[in-house]
N, C-alpha and C. Protein backbone atom coordinates (compact mmCIF):
# COMPACT_ATOMS: atom_id res chain seq x y z
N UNK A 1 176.84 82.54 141.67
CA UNK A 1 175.85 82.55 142.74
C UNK A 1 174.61 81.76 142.32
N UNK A 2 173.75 81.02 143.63
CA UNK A 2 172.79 80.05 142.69
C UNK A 2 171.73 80.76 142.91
N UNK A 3 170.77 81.00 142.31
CA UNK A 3 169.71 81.29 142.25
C UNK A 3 168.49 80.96 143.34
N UNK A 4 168.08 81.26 144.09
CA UNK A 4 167.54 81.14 145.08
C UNK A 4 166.02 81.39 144.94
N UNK A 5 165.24 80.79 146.21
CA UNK A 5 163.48 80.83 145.78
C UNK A 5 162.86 82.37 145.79
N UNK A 6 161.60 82.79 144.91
CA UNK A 6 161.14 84.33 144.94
C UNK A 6 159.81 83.58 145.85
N UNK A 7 158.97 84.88 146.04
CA UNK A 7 157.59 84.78 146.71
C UNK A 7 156.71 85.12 145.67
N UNK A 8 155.37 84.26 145.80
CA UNK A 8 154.32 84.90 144.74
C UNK A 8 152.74 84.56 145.74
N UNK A 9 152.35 85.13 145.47
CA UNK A 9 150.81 85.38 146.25
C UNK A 9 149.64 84.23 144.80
N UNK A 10 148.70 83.90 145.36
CA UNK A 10 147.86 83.69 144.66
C UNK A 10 146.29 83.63 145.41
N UNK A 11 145.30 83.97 144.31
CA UNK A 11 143.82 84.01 145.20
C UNK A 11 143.36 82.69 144.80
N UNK A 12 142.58 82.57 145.63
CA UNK A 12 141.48 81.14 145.53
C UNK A 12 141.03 81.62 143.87
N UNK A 13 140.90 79.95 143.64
CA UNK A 13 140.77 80.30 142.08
C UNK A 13 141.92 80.11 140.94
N UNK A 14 142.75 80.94 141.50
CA UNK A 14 144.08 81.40 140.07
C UNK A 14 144.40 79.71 140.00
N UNK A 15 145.30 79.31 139.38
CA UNK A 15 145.51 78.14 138.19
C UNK A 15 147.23 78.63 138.57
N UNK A 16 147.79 77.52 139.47
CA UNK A 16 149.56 77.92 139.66
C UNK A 16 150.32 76.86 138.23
N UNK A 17 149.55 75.51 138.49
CA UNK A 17 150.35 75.06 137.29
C UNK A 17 149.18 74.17 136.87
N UNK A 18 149.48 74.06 135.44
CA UNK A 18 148.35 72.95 134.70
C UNK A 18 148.90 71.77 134.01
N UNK A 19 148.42 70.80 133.89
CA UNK A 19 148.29 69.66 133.72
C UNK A 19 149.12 69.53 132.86
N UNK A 20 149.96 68.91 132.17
CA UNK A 20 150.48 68.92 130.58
C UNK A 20 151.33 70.38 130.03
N UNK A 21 151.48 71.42 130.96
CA UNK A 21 152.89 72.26 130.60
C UNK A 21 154.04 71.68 131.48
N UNK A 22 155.15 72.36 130.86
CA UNK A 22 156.83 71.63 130.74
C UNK A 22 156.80 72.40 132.50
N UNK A 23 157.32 71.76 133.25
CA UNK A 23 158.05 72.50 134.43
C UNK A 23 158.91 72.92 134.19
N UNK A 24 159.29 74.45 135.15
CA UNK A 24 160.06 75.57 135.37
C UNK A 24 160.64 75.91 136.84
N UNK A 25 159.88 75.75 137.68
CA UNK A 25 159.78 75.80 139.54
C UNK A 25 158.73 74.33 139.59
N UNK A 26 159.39 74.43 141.29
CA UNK A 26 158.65 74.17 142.13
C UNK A 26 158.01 74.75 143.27
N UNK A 27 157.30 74.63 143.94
CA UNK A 27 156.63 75.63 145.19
C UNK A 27 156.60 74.96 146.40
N UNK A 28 156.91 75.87 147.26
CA UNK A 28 156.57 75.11 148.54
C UNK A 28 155.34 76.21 149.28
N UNK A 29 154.59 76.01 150.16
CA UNK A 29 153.16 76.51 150.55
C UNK A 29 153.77 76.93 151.91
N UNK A 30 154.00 78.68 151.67
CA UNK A 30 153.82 79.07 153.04
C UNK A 30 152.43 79.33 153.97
N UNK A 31 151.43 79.46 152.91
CA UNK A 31 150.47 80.00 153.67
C UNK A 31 149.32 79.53 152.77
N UNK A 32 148.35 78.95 153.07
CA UNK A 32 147.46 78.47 152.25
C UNK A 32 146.98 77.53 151.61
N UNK A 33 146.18 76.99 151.09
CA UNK A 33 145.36 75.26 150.56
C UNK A 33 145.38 75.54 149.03
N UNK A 34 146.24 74.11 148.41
CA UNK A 34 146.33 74.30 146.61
C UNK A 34 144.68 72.74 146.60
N UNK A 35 144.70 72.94 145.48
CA UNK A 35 144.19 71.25 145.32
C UNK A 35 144.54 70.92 143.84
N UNK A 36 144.97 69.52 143.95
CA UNK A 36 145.51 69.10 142.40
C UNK A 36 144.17 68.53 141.83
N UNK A 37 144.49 68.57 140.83
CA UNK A 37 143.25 67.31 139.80
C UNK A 37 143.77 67.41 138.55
N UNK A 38 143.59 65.82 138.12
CA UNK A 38 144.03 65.38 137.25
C UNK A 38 142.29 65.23 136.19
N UNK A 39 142.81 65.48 134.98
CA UNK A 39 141.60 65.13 134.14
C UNK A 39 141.70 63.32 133.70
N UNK A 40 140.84 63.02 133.90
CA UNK A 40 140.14 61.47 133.62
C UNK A 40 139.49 61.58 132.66
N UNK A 41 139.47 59.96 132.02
CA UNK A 41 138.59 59.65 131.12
C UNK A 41 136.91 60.10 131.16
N UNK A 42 136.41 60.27 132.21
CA UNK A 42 135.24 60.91 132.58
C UNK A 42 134.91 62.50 133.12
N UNK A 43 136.04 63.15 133.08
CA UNK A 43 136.04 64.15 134.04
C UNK A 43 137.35 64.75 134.70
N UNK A 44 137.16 65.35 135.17
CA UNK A 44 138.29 65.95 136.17
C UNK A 44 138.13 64.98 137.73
N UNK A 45 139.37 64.60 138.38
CA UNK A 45 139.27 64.01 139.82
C UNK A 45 139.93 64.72 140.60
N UNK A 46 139.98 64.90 141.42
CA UNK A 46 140.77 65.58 142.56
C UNK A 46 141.65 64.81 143.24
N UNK A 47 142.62 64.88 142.88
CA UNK A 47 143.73 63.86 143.40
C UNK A 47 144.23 64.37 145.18
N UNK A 48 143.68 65.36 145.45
CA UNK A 48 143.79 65.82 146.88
C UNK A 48 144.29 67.26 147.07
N UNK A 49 144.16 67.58 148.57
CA UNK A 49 144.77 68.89 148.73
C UNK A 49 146.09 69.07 149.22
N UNK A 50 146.94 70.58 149.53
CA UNK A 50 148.06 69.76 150.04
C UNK A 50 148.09 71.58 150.83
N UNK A 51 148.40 71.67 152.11
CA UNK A 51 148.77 72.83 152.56
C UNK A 51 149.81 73.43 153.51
N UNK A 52 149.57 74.27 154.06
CA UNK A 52 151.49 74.71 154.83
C UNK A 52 152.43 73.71 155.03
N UNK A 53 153.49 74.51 154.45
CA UNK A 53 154.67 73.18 154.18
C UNK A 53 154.20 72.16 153.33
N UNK A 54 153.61 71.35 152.36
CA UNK A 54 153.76 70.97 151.52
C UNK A 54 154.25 71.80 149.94
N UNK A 55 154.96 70.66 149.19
CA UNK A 55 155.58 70.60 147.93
C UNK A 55 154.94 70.24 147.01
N UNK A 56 154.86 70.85 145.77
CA UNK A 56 154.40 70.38 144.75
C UNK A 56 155.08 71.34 143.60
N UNK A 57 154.79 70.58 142.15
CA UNK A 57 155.47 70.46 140.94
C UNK A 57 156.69 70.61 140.84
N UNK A 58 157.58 69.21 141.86
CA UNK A 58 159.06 69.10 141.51
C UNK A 58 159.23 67.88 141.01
N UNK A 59 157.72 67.22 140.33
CA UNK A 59 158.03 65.75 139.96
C UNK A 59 159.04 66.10 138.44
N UNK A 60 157.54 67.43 138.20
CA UNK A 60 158.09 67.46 136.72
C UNK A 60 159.38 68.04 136.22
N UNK A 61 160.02 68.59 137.15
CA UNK A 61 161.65 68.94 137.14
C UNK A 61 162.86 67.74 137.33
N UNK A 62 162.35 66.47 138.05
CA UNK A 62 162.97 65.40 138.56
C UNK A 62 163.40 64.03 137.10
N UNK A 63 161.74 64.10 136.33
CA UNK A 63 161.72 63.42 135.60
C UNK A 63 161.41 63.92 133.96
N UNK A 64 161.90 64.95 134.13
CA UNK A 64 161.52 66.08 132.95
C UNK A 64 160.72 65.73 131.88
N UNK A 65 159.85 65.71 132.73
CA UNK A 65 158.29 65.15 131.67
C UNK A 65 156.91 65.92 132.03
N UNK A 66 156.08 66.54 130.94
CA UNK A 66 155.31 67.18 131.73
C UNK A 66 154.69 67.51 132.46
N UNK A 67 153.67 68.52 133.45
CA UNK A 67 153.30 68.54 134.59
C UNK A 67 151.88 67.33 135.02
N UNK A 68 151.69 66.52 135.82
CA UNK A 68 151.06 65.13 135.92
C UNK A 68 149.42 66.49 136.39
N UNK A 69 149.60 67.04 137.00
CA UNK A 69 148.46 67.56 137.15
C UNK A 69 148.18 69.01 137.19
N UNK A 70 146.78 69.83 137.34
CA UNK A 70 146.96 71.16 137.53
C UNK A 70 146.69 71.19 139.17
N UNK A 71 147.08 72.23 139.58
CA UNK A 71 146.92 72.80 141.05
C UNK A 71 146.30 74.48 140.67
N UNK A 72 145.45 74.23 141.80
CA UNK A 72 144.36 75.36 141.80
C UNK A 72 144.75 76.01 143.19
N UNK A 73 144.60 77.51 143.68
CA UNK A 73 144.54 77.94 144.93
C UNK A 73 143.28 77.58 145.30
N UNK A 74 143.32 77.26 146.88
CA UNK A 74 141.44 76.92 147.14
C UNK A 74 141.44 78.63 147.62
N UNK A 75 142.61 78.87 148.87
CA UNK A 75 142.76 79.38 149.60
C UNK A 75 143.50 80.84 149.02
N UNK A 76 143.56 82.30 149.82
CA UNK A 76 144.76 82.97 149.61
C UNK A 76 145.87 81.82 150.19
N UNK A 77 146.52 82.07 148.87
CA UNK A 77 147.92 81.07 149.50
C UNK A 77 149.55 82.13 148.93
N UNK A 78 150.17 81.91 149.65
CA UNK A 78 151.97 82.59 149.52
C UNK A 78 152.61 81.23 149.18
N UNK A 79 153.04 81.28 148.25
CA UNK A 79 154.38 79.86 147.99
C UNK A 79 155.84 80.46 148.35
N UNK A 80 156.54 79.81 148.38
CA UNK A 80 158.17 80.30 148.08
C UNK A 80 158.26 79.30 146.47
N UNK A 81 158.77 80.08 145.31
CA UNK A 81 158.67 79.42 144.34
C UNK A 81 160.26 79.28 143.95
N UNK A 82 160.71 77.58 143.40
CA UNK A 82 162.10 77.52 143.75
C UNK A 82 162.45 77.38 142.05
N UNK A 83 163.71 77.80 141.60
CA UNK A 83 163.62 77.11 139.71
C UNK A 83 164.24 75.95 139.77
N UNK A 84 164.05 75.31 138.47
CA UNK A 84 164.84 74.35 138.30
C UNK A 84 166.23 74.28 138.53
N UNK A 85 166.74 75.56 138.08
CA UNK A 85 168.16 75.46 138.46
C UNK A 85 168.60 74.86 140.26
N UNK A 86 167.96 75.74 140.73
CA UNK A 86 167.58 74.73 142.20
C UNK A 86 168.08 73.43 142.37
N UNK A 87 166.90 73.10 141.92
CA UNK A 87 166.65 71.23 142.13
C UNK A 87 167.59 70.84 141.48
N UNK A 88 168.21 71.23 140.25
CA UNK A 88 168.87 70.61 139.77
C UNK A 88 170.36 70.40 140.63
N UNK A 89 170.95 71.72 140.80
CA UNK A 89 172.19 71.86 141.70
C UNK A 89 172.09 70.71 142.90
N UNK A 90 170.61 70.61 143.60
CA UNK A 90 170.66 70.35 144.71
C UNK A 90 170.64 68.92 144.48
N UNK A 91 169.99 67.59 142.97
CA UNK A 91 170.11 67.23 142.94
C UNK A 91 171.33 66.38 142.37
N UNK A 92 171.83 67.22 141.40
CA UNK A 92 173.73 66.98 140.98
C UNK A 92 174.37 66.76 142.23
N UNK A 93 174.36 67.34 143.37
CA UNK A 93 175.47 67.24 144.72
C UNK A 93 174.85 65.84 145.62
N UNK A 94 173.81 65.46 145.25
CA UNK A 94 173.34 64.11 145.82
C UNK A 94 174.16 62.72 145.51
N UNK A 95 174.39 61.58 146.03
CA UNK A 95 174.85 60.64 146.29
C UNK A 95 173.95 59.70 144.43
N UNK A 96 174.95 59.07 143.92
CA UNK A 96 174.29 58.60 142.56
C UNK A 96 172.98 57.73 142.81
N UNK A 97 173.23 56.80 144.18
CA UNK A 97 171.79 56.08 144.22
C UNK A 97 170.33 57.27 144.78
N UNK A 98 170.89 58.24 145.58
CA UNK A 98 169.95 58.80 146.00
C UNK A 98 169.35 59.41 144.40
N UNK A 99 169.67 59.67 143.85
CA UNK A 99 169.44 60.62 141.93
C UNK A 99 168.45 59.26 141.42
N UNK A 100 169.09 57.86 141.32
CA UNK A 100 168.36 57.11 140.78
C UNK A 100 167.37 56.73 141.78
N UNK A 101 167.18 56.32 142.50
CA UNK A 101 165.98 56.74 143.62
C UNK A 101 165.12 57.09 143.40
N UNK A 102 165.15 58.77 143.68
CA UNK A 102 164.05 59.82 143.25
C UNK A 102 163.63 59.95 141.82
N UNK A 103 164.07 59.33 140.52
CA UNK A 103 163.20 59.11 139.92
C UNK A 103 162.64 57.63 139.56
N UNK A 104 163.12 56.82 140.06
CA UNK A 104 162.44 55.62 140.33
C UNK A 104 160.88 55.96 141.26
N UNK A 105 160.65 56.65 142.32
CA UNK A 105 159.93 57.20 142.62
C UNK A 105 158.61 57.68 142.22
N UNK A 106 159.30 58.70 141.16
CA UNK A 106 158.40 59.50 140.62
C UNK A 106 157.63 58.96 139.24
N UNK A 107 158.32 58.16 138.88
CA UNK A 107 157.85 57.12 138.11
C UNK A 107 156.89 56.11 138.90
N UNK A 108 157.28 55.49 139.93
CA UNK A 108 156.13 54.93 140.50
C UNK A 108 155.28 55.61 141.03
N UNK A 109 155.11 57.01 141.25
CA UNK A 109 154.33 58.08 141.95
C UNK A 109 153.08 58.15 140.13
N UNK A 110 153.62 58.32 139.33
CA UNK A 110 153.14 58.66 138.05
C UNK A 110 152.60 57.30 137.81
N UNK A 111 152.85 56.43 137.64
CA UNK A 111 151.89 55.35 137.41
C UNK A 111 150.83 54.68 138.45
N UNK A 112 151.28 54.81 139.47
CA UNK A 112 149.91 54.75 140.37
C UNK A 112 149.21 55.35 140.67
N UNK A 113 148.89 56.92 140.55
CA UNK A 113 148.12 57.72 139.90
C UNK A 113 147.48 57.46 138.41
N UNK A 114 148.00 57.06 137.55
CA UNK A 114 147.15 57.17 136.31
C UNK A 114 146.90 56.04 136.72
N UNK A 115 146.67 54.78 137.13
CA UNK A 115 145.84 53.72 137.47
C UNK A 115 145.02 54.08 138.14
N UNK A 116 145.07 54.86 139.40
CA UNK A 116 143.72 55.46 140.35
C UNK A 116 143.24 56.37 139.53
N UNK A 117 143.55 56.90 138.65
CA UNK A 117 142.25 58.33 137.19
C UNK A 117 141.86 56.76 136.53
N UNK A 118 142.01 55.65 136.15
CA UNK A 118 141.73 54.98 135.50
C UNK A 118 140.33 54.17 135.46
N UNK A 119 140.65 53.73 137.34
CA UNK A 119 139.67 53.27 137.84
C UNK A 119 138.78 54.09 138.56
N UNK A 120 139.04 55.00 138.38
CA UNK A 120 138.03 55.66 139.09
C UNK A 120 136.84 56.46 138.74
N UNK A 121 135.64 55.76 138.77
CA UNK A 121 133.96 56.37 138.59
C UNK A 121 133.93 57.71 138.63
N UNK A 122 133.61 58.48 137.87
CA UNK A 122 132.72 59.35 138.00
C UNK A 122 131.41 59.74 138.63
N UNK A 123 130.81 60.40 139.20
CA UNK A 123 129.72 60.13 139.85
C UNK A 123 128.72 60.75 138.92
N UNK A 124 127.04 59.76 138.24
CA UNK A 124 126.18 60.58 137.12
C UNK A 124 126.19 61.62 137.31
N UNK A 125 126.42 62.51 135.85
CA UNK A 125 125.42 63.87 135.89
C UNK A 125 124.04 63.88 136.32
């Protein structure tokens, strides 16, 4: 039997995943506003928010490399949280170009991000 997604609650504030640990799940947002940020050479940036029905931290299950950013609750938020075993099943039964694809992707998702933390100002203390 495959393992299927649990529910987890979080408050504005709590810390769902951080920057540089190994992925385990991914989440999808039933209810509520995350925001990512990546730390920069100057600082922390906010790479954006993402809310109901959006996905996040299945890059780092795709390309099994650590997590590209942390996500913060802004909001009370409910995820459905899915494991790797998941993604993985779901991506083994995929078509071979669709597999090389999605991490071609996420690789270009990961480097055009660390070029936008690169160039991007800080505003003075």
């Amino acid at each position: 039997m495959r393992e299927g997604p649990d529910r987890r609650f979080f408050g504005p504030g709590d810390v769902i995943i951080r920057e540089g640990d190994r992925g385990s799940n991914f989440f999808l947002i039933e209810k509520g506003l995350v925001e990512v940020v990546k730390q920069g050479p100057s600082g922390q940036i906010v790479l954006g928010h993402i809310g109901i029905g959006g996905v996040f931290g299945e890059m780092a299950l795709i390309d099994d490399r650590p997590r590209m950013a942390t996500v913060t609750a802004v909001d009370p938020t409910t995820c459905k949280v899915f494991p790797k075993s998941y993604l993985d099943d779901k991506i083994a039964r995929s078509d071979k170009l669709v597999r090389a694809l999605m991490k071609i992707f996420v690789e270009h998702i990961r480097s055009i991000t660390e070029l936008q933390v690169k160039e991007t100002k800080q505003p003075p203390s």
